[in-house]
Protein backbone atom coordinates (compact mmCIF):
# COMPACT_ATOMS: atom_id res chain seq x y z
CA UNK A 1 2.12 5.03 -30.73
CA UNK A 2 5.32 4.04 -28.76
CA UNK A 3 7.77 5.79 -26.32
CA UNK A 4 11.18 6.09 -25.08
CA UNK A 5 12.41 6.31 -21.61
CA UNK A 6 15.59 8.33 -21.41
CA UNK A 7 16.79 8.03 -18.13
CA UNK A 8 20.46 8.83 -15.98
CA UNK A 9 21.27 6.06 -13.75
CA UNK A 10 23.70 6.17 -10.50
CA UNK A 11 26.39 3.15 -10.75
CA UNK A 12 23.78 0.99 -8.85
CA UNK A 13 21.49 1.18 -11.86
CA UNK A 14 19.37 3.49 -9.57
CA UNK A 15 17.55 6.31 -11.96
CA UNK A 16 18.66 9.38 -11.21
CA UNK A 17 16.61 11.82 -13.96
CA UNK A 18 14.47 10.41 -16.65
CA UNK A 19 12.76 12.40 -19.78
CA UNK A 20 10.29 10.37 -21.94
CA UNK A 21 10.07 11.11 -25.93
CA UNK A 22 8.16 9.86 -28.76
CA UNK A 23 9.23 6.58 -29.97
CA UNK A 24 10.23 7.33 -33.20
CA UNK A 25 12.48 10.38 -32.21
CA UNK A 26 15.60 10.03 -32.14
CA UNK A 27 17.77 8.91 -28.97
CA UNK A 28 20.01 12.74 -29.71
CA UNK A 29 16.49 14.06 -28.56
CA UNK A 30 16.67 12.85 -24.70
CA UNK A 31 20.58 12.23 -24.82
CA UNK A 32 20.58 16.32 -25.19
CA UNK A 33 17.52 17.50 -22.29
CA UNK A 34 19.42 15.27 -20.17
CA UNK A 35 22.88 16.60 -20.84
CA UNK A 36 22.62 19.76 -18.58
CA UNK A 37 21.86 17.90 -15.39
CA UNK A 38 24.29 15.10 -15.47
CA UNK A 39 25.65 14.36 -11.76
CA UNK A 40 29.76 14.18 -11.40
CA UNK A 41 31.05 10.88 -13.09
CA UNK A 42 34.29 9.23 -14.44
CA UNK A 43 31.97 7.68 -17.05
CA UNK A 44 28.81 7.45 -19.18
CA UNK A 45 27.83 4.07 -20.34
CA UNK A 46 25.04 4.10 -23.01
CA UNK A 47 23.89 2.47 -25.94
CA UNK A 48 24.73 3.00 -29.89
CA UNK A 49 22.12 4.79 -30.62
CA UNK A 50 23.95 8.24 -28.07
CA UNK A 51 26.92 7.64 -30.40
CA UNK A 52 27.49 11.12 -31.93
CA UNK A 53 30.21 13.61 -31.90
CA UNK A 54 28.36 16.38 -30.26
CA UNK A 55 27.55 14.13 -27.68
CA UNK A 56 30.73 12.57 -26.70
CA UNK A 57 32.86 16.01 -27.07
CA UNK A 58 30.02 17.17 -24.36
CA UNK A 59 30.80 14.30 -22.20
CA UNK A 60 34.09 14.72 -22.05
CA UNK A 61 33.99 18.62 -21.54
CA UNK A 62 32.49 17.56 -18.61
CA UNK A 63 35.34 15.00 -17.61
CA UNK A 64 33.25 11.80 -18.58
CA UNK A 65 34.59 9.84 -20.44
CA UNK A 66 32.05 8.29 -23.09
CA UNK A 67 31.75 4.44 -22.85
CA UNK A 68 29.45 4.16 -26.04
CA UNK A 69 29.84 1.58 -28.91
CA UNK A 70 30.11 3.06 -32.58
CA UNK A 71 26.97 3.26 -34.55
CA UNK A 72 27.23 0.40 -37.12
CA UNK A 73 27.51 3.34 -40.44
CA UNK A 74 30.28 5.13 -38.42
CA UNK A 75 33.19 5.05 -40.92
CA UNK A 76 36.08 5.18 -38.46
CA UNK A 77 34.66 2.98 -35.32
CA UNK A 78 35.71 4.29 -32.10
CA UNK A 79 36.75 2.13 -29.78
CA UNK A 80 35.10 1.75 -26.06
CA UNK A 81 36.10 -0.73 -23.09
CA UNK A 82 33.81 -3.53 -23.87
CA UNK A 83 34.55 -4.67 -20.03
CA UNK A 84 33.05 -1.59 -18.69
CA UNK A 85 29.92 -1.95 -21.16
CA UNK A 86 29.05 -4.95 -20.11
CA UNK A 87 28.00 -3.58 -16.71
CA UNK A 88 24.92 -1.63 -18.67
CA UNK A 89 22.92 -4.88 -17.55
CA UNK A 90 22.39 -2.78 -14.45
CA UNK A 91 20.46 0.08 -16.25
CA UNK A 92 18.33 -2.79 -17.96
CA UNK A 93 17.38 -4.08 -14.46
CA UNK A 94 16.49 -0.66 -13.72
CA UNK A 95 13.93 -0.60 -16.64
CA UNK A 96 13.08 -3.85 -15.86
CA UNK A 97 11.82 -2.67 -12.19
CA UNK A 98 10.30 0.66 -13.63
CA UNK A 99 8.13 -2.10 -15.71
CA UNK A 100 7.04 -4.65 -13.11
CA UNK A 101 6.38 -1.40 -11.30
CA UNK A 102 4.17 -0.53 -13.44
CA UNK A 103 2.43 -3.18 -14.24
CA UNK A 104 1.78 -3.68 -10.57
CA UNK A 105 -0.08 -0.27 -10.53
CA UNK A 106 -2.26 -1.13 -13.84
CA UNK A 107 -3.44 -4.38 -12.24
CA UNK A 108 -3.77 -2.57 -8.91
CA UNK A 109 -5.85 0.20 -10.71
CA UNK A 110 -8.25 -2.58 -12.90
CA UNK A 111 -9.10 -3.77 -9.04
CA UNK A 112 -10.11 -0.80 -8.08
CA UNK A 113 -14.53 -0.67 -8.45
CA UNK A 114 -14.82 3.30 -8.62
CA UNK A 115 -11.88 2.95 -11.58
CA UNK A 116 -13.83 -0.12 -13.84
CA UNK A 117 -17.16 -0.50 -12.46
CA UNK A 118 -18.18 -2.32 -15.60
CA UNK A 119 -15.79 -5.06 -15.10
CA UNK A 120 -17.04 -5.79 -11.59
CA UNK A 121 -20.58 -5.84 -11.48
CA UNK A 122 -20.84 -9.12 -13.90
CA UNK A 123 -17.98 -10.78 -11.20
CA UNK A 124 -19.81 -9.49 -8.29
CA UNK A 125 -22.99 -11.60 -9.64
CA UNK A 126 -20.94 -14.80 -9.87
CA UNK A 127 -19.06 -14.97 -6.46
């Protein structure tokens, strides 16, 4: 079984809220719980799979303007400022850290004797 990270970022790629789902629900599922407690912006920048109607009239009753590309089956594409897109990188870096992060703490935690005792009384015997 697989997750999703839904998370709101600041401009600086910084996460602001996050809300974790089941990876095979759909991205409307955290797009939505995160909706409510959006902080002031001029835009949203996310990926195809937020593109939806409900979503982007939201956005832009809140005075965001949507920066999402259209879903691939979307009959009538509408447009976004590819430019502007392009800075999503900095959300990816932001997942990126949350990763090394956390794969810091598993190593960190497969040190620890009290957590894995198994795995270090054999390598106890050999140093």
């Amino acid at each position: 079984m697989n997750s999703k990270l839904h998370a709101v970022t600041d401009a600086l790629g910084r996460p602001l809220r996050m809300f974790l789902t089941a990876g095979q629900r759909s991205d409307y599922i955290g797009a939505r719980a995160l909706l409510d407690g959006l902080p002031p912006a001029e835009h949203m920048l996310a990926d195809r799979g937020y593109d939806a109607n409900w979503y982007r009239e939201e956005l832009e009753n809140k005075g965001i303007k949507p920066c999402i590309p259209s879903r691939k089956g979307r009959k009538v594409p509408i447009p976004h400022d590819e430019a502007r897109y392009r800075k999503r990188h900095k959300i990816e870096n932001s997942f990126a850290r949350l990763k090394d992060m956390a794969e810091q703490i598993a190593v960190a935690e497969l040190n620890r004797v009290d957590v894995f005792p198994p795995l270090h009384g054999p390598i106890r015997r050999l140093q």
